[in-house]
Protein backbone atom coordinates (compact mmCIF):
# COMPACT_ATOMS: atom_id res chain seq x y z
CA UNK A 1 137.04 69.08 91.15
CA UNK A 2 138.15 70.87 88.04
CA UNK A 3 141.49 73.04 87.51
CA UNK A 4 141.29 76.66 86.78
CA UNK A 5 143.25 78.69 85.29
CA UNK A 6 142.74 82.86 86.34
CA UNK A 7 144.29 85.19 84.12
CA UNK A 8 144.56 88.74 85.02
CA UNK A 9 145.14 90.68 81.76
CA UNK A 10 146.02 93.87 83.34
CA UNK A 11 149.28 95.36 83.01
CA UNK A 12 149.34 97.04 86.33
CA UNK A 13 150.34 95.34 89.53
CA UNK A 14 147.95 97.35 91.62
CA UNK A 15 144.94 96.84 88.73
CA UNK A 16 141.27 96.33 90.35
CA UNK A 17 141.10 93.51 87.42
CA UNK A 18 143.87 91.17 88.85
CA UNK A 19 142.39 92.08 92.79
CA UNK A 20 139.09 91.32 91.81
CA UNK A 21 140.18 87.88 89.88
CA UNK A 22 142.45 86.70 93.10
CA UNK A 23 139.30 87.18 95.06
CA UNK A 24 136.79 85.51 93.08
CA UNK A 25 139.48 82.90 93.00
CA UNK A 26 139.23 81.97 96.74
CA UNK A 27 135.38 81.35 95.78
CA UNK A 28 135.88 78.99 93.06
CA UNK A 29 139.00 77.30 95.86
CA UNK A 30 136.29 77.48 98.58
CA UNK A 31 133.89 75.49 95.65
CA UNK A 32 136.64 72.35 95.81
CA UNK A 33 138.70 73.83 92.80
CA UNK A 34 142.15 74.13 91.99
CA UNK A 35 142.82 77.60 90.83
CA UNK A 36 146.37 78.53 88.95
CA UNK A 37 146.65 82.01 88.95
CA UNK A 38 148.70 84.04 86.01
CA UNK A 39 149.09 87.53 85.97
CA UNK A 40 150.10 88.27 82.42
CA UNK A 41 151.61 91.31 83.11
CA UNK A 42 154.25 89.30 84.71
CA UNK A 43 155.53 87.44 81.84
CA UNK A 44 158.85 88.85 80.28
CA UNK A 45 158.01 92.15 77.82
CA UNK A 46 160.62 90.50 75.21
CA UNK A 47 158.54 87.60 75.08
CA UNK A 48 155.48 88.72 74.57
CA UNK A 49 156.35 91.67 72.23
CA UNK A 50 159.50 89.91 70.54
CA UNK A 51 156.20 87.21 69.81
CA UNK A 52 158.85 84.80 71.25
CA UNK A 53 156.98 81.50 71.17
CA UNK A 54 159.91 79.48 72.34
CA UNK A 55 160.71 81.96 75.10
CA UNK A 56 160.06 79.29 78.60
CA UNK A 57 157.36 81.90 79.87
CA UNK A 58 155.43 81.69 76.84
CA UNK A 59 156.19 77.60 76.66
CA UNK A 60 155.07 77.67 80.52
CA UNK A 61 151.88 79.89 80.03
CA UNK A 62 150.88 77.27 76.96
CA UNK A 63 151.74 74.25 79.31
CA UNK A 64 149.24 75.76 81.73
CA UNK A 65 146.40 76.55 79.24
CA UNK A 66 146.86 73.21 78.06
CA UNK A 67 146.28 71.29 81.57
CA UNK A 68 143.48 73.10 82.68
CA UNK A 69 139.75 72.36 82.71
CA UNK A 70 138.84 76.21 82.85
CA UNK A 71 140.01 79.61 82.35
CA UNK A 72 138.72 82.85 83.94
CA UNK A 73 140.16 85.55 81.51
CA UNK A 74 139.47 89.39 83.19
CA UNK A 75 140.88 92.53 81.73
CA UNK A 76 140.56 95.84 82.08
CA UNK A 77 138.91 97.86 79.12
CA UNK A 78 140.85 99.93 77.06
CA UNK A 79 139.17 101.81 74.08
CA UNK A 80 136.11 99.65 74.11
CA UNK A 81 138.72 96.34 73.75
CA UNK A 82 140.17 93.76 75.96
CA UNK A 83 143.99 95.23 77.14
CA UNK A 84 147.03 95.12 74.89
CA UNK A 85 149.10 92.82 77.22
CA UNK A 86 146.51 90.46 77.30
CA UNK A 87 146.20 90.48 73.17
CA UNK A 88 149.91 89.93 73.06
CA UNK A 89 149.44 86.75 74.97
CA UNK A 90 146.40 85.06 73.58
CA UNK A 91 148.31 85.46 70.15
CA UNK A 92 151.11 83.65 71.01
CA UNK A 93 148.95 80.68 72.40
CA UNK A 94 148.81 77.59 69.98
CA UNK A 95 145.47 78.29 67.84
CA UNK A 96 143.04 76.21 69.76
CA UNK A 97 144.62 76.75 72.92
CA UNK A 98 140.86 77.03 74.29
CA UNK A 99 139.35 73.54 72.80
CA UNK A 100 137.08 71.92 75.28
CA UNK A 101 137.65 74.44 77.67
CA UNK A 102 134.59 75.88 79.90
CA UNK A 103 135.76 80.06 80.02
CA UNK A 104 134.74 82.80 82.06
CA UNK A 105 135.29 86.21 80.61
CA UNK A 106 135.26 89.03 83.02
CA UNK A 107 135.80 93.00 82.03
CA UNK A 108 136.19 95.90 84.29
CA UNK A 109 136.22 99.85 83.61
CA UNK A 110 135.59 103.14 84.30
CA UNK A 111 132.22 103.29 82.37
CA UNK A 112 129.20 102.21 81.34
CA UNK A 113 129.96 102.76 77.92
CA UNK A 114 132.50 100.04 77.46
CA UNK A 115 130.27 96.96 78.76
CA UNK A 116 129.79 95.16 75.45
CA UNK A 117 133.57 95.28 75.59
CA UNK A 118 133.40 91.16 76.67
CA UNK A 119 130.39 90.43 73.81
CA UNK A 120 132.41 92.20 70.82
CA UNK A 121 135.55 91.99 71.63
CA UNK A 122 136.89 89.43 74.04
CA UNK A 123 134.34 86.81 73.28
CA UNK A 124 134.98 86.31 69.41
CA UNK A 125 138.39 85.92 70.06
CA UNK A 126 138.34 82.98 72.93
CA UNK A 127 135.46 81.31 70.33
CA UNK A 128 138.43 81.39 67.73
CA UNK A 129 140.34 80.28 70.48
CA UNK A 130 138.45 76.66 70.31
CA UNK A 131 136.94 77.11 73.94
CA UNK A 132 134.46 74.45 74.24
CA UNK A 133 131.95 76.93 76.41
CA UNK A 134 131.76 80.24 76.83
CA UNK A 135 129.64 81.12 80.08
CA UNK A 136 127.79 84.63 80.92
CA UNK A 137 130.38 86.94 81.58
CA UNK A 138 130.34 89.84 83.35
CA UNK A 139 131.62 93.52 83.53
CA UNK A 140 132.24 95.77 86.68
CA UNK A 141 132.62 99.37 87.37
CA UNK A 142 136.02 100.20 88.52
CA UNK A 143 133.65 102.61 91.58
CA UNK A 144 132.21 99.15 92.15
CA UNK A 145 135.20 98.19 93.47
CA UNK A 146 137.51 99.04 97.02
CA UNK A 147 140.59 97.95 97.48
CA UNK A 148 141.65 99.07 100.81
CA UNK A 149 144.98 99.99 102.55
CA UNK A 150 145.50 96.39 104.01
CA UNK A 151 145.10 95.07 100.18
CA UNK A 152 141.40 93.67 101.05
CA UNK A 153 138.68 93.98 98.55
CA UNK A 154 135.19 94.85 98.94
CA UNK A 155 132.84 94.99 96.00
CA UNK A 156 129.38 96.88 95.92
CA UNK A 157 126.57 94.67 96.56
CA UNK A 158 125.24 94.67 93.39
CA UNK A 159 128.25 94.00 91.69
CA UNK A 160 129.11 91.01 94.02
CA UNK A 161 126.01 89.20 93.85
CA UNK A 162 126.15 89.55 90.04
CA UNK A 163 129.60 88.22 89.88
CA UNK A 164 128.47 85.44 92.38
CA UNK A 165 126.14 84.13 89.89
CA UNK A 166 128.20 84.13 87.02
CA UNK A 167 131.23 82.50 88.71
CA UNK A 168 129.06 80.12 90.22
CA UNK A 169 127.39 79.25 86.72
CA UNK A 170 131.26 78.90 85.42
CA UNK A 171 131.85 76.40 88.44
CA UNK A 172 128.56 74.27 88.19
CA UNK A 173 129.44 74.44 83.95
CA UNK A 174 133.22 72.82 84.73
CA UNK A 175 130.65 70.39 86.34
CA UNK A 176 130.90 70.81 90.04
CA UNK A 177 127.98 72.02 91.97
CA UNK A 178 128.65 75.64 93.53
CA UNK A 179 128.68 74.21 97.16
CA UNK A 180 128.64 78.41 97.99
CA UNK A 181 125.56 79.22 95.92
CA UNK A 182 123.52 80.86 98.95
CA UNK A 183 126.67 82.01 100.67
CA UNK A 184 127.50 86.02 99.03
């Protein structure tokens, strides 16, 4: 069993991004994983923009980078680039905060148009980063995606057997066999 660290780059605390991440989550749990979730968004401002490395939330969200196995990294798209929020923390990480990690990048948005977002944008950086493998990401359409009034999520069936794969590929990569593979 591997730890996992799922970070939600999304600066809103009703974002699709962090909903969809918390429930691809209880996959990787129902795989035999640990999974740590961080929602970046909750991190003190004054840290993160004040590039306060000593700050304990930034010392805390290092500590966890550093103990993990994996990382699933999803963010919303914003002008064809991962969010701001999410930025602000991954500079304030040690340089190779990523070495030997296996990473999952994930992307979601309101278009089409911004699905090379993970490839040219989020991808170079967790490669500087030091991550030890980068697995198939994937990008989803915010329509692909229904949160309901009771805070469930359902996502199209497309979309979910496509993000079924890749997460599944992330979890037999941290070296665990997907024990869900058939299951959707």
């Amino acid at each position: 069993m591997a730890t996992v660290l799922s970070v939600s780059g999304s600066p809103s605390a009703s974002s699709r991004t962090g909903r969809l991440l918390r429930h691809l989550d209880q996959r990787l749990i129902a795989q035999g994983h640990e999974v740590i979730p961080l929602d970046v968004r909750t991190i003190p401002a004054e840290a993160l923009l004040g590039a306060d490395v000593r700050h304990p939330a930034i010392v805390e969200a290092a500590r966890l980078f550093d103990r993990v196995d994996g990382v699933v990294v999803g963010t919303p798209v914003y002008k064809a680039a991962y969010s701001g929020v999410l930025k602000a923390l991954l500079d304030l990480l040690p340089q190779y905060a990523l070495a030997g990690k296996t990473v999952l990048p994930l992307a979601t948005g309101g278009t089409t148009a911004h699905v090379l977002a993970i490839d040219y944008a989020l991808r170079p950086v967790l490669a500087s980063m030091g991550a030890g493998h980068i697995v198939q990401g994937w990008f989803t359409l915010d329509k692909d995606i229904t949160v309901h009034e009771d805070g469930s999520l359902t996502v199209a069936p497309t979309a979910a057997g496509a993000l079924t794969q890749v997460v599944d590929q992330f979890s037999a990569a941290l070296g665990h066999t997907p024990l869900l593979a058939a299951a959707g």
